[in-house]
Protein backbone atom coordinates (compact mmCIF):
# COMPACT_ATOMS: atom_id res chain seq x y z
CA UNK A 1 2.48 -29.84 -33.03
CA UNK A 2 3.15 -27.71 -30.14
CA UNK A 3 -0.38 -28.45 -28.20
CA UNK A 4 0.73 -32.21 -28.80
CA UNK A 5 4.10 -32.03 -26.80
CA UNK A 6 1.97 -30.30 -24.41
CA UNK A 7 -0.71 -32.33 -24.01
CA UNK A 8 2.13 -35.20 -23.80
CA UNK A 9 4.36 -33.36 -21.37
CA UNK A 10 1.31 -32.73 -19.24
CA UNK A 11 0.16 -36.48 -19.06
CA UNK A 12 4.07 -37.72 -18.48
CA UNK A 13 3.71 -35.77 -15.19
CA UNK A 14 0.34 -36.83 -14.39
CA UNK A 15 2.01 -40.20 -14.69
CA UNK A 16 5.08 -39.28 -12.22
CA UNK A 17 2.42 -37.82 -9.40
CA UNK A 18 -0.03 -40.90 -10.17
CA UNK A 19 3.12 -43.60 -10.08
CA UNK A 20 4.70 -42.04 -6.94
CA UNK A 21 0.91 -42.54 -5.08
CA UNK A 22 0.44 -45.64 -6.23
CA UNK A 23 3.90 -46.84 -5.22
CA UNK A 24 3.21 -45.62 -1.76
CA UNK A 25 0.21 -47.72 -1.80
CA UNK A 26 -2.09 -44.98 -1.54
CA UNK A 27 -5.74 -44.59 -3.05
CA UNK A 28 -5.69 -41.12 -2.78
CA UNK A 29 -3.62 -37.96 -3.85
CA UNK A 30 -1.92 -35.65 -1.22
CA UNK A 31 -3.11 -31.86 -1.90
CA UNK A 32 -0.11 -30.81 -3.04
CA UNK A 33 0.06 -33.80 -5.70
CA UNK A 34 -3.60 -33.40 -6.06
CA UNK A 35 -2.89 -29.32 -7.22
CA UNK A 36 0.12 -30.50 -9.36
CA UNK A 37 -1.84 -32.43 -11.14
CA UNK A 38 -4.43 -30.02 -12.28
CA UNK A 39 -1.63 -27.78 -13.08
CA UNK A 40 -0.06 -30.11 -15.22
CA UNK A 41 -3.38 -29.89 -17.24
CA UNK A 42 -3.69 -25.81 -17.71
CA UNK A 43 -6.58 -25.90 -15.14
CA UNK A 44 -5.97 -22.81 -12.88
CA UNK A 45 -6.04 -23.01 -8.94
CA UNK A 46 -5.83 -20.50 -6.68
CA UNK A 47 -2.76 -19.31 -4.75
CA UNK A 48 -2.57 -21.91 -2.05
CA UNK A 49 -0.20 -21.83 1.00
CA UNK A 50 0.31 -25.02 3.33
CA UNK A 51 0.52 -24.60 6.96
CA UNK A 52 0.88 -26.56 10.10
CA UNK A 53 -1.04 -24.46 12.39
CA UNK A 54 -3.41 -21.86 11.96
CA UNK A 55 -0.86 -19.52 13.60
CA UNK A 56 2.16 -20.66 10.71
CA UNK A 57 -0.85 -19.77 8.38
CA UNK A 58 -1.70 -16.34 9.35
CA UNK A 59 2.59 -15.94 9.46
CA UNK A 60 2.79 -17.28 6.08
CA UNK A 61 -0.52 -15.23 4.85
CA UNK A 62 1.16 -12.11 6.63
CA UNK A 63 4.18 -12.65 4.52
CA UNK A 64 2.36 -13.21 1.22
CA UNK A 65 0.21 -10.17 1.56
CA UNK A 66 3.25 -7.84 2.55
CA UNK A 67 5.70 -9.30 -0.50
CA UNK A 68 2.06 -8.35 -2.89
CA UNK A 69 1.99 -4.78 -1.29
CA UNK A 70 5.88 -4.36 -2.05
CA UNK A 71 5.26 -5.78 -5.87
CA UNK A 72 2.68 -2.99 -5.62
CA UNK A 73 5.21 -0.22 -4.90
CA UNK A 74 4.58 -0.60 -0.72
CA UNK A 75 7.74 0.40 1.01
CA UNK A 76 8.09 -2.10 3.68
CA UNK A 77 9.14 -0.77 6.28
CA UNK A 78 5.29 1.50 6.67
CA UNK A 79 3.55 -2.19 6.12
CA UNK A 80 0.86 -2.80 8.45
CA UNK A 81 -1.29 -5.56 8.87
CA UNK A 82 -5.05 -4.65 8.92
CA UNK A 83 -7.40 -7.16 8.81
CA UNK A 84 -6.87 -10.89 9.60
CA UNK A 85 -9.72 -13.42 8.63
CA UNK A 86 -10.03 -17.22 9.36
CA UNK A 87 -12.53 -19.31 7.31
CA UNK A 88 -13.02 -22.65 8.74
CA UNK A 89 -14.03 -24.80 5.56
CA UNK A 90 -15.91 -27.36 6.83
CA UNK A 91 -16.16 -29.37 3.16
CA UNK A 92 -12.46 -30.08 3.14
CA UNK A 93 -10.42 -32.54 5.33
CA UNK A 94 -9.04 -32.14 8.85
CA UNK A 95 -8.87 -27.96 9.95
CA UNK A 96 -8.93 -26.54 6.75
CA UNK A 97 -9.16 -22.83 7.05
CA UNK A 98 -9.37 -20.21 4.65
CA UNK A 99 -7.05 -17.65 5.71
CA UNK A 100 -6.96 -14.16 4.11
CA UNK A 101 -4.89 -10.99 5.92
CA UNK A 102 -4.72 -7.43 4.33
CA UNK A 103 -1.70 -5.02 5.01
CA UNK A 104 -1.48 -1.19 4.02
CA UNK A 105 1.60 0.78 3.80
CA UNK A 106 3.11 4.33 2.23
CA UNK A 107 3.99 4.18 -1.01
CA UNK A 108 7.85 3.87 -1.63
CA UNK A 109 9.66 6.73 -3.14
């Protein structure tokens, strides 16, 4: 019984994200909505971050990476940012970039 309320929680979501595009009058899902959806399934995606600019990405990548180091027992305040890579991904829409930035810092104690 408990897959079945899943399975029909799941597709009463699909049906809010499909709904709201259709409403809109669009023929196609937003990535956000498009990630939601997927999720609403089980179907795993990786950690995705919107950005405006490739700048607000490598900000917002920066932040990610040193809130990951902290989890990891990092103390903060000895972060430093080591590596910053931009991927341009030419199969997806407009400047999609793959963004990926690696900090190191003491451990805390």
């Amino acid at each position: 019984m408990g897959a079945d309320l899943h399975v029909g929680l799941a597709r009463a979501r699909a049906r809010r994200i499909l709904s709201k595009a259709r409403r809109e009058g669009r023929d196609a899902l937003r990535d956000r909505e498009a990630m939601d959806l997927l999720a609403a399934y089980g179907i795993p995606m990786p950690r995705t971050l919107f950005a405006a600019s490739p700048d607000e990405a490598i900000a917002r990548a920066r932040r990610a990476a040193e809130d990951k180091a902290v989890a990891a027992g990092a103390d903060r305040a000895t972060i430093n940012v080591v590596e910053v890579e931009d991927l341009p991904l030419a199969y997806l829409p407009g400047n999609s970039l793959r963004t990926r930035v690696r900090v190191v810092g003491d451990i805390a104690g």
